[in-house]
C-alpha atoms as a PDB file:
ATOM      1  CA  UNK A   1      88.877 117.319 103.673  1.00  0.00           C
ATOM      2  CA  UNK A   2      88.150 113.521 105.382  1.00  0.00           C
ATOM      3  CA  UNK A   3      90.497 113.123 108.903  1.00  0.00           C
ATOM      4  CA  UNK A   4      91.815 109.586 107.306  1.00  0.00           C
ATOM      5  CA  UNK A   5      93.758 109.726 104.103  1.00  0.00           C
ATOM      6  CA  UNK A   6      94.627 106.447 103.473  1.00  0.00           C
ATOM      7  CA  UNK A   7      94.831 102.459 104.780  1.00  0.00           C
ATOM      8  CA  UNK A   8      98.263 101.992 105.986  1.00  0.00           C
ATOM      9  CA  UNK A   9      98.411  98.396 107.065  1.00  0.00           C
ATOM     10  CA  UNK A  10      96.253  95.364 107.879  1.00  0.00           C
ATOM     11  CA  UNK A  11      97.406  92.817 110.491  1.00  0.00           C
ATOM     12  CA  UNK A  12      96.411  89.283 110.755  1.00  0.00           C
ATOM     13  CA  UNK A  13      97.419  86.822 113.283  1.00  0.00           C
ATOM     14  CA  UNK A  14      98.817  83.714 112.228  1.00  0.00           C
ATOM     15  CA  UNK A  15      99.882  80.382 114.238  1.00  0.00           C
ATOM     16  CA  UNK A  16     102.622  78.953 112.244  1.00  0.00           C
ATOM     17  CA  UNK A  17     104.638  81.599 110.631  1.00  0.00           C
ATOM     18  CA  UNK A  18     106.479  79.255 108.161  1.00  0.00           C
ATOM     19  CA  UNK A  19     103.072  78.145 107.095  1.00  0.00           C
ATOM     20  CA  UNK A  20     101.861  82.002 106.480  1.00  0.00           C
ATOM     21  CA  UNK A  21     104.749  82.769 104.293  1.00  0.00           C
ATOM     22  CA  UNK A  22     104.536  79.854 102.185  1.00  0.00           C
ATOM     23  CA  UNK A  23     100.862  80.784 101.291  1.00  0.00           C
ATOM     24  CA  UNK A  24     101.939  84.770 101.022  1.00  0.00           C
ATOM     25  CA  UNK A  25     105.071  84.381  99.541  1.00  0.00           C
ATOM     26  CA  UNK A  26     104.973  80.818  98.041  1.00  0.00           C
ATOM     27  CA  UNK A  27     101.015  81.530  96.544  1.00  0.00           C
ATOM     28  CA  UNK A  28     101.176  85.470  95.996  1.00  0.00           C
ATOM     29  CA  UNK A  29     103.955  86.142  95.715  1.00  0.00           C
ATOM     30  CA  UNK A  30     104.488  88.281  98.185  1.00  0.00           C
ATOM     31  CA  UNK A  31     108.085  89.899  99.417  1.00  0.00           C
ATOM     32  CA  UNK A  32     109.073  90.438 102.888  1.00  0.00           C
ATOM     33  CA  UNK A  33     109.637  93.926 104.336  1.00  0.00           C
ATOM     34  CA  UNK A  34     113.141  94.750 106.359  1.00  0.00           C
ATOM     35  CA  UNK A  35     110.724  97.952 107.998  1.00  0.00           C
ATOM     36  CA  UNK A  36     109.688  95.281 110.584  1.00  0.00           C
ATOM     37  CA  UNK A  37     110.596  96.659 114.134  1.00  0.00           C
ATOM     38  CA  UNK A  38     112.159  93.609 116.778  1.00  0.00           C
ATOM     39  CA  UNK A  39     108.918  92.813 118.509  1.00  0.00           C
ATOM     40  CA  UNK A  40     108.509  90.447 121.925  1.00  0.00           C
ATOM     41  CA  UNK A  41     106.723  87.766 119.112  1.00  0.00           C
ATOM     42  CA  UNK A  42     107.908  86.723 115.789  1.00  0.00           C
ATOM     43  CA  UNK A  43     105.924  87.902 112.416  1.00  0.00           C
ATOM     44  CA  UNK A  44     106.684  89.089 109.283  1.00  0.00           C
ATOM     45  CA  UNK A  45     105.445  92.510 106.910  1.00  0.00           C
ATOM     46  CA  UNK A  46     104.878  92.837 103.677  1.00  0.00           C
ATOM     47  CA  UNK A  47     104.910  95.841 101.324  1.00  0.00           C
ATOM     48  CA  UNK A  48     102.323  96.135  98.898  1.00  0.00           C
ATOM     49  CA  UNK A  49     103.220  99.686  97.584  1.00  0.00           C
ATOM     50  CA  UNK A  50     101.990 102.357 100.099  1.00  0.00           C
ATOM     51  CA  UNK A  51     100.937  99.975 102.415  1.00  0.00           C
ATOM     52  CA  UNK A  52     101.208  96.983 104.378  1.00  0.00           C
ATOM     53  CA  UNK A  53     100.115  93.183 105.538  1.00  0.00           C
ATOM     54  CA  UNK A  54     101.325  92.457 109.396  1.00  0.00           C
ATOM     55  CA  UNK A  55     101.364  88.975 110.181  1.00  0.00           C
ATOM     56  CA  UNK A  56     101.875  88.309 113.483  1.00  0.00           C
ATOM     57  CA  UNK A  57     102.469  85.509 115.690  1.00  0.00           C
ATOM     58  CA  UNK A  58      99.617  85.882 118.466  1.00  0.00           C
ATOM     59  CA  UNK A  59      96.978  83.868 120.266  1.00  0.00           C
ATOM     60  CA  UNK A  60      94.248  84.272 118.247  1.00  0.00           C
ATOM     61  CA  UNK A  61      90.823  85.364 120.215  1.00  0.00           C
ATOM     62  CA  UNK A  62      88.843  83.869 117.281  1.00  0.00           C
ATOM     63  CA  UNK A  63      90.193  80.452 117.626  1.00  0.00           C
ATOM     64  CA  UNK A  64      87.603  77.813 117.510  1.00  0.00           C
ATOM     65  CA  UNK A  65      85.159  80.196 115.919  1.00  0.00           C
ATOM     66  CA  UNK A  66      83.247  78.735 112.902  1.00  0.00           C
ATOM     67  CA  UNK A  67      83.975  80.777 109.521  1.00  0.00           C
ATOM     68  CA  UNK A  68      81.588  81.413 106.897  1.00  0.00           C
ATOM     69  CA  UNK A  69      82.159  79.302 104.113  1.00  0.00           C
ATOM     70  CA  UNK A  70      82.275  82.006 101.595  1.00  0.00           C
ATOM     71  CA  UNK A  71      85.187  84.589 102.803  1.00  0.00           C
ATOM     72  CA  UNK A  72      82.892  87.791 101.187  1.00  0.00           C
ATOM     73  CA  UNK A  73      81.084  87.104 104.023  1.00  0.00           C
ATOM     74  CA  UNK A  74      83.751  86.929 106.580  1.00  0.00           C
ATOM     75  CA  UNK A  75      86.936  89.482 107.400  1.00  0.00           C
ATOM     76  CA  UNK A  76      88.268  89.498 105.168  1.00  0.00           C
ATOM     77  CA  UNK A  77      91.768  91.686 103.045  1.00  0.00           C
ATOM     78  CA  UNK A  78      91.400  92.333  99.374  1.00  0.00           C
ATOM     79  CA  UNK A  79      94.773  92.089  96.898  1.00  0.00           C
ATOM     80  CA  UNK A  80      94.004  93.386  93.597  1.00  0.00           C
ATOM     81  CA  UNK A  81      95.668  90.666  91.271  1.00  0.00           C
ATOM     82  CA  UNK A  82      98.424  91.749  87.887  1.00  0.00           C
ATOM     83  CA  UNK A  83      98.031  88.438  86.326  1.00  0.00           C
ATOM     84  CA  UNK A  84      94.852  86.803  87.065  1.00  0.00           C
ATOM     85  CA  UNK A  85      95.082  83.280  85.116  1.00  0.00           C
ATOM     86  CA  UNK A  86      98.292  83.167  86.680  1.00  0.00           C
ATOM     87  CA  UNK A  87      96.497  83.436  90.230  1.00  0.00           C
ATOM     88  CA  UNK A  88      94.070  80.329  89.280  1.00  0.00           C
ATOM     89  CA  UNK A  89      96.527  78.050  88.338  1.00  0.00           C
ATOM     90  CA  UNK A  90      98.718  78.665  91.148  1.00  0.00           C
ATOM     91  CA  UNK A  91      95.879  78.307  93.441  1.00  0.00           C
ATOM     92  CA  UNK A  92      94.795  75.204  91.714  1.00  0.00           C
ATOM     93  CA  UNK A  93      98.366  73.732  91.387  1.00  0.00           C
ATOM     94  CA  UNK A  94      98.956  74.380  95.159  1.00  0.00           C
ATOM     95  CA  UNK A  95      94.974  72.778  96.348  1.00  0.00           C
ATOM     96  CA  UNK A  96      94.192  75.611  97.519  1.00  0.00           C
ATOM     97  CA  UNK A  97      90.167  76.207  97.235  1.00  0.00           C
ATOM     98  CA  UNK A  98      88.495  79.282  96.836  1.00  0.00           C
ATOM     99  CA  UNK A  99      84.856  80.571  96.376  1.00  0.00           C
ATOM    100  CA  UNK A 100      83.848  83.100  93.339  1.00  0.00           C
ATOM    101  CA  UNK A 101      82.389  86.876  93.960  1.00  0.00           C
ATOM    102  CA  UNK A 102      79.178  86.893  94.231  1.00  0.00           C
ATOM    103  CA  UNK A 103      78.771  90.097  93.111  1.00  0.00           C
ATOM    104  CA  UNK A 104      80.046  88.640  89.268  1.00  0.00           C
ATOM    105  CA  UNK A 105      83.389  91.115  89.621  1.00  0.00           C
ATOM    106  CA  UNK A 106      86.217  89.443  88.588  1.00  0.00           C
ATOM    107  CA  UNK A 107      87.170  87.700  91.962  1.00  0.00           C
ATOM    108  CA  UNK A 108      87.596  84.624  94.374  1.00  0.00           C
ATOM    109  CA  UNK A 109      88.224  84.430  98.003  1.00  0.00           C
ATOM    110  CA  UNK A 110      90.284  81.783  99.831  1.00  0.00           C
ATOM    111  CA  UNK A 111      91.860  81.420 103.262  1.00  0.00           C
ATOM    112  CA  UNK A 112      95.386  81.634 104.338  1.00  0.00           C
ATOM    113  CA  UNK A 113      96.596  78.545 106.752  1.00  0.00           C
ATOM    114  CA  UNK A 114      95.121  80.405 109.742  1.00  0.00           C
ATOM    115  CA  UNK A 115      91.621  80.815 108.382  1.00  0.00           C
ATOM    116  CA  UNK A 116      91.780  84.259 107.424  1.00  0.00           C
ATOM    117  CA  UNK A 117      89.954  85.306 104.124  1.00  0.00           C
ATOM    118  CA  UNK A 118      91.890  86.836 101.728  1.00  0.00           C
ATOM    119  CA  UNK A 119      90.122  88.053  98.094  1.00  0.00           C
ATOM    120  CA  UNK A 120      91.772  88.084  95.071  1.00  0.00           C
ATOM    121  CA  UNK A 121      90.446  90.467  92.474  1.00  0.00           C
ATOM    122  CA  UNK A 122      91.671  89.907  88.956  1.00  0.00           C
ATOM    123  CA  UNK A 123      91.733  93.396  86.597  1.00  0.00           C
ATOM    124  CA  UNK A 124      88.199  93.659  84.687  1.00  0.00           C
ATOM    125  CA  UNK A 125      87.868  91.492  81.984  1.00  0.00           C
END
């Protein structure tokens, strides 16, 4: 039997929290958690069944780094996506760009506000 049984949460620090959620909640759609503990810094958590995205309000270490263009090849979190047409034309709608897979799965990546890549894989075609 493996030691780890399942991903719990991913955390991503972000610089402008009102910025965050109108990308994760405004763009997908996401719904804030009232789990969050009071913390000494402000961020938000969202469910996503079993587990979890932390975004937190931090310095970021990274800052100033130069991100691959294409977020497959970055950091990167990975939403599996209900309504995938739906997905494209709010990314469109909102300017937001994005890269394809380049593995030729049904997928794109883009970046939240802070630079972090997110990809967005729609169910197979």
């Amino acid at each position: 039997m493996p030691i780890i049984s399942h991903l719990h949460h991913v955390s991503l620090l972000v610089s402008d929290l009102e910025a965050s959620r109108r990308f994760y909640e405004g763009v997908l759609e996401l719904t804030p958690s009232d789990a969050r503990p009071a913390f000494d810094f402000d961020g938000i958590w969202y469910d996503l069944g079993a587990q979890q995205i932390h975004l937190m309000v931090l310095p970021n270490p990274d800052l100033g780094t130069e991100r691959p263009e294409h977020g497959g090849r970055d950091r990167h979190v990975a939403l599996a996506v209900a309504d995938w047409e739906a997905l494209l034309a709010r990314l469109e709608q909102q300017g937001i760009s994005y890269t394809t897979s380049r593995s030729g799965r049904r997928a794109v990546f883009c970046r939240d506000p802070d630079g972090n890549a997110v990809e967005l894989i729609g169910p197979a075609a």
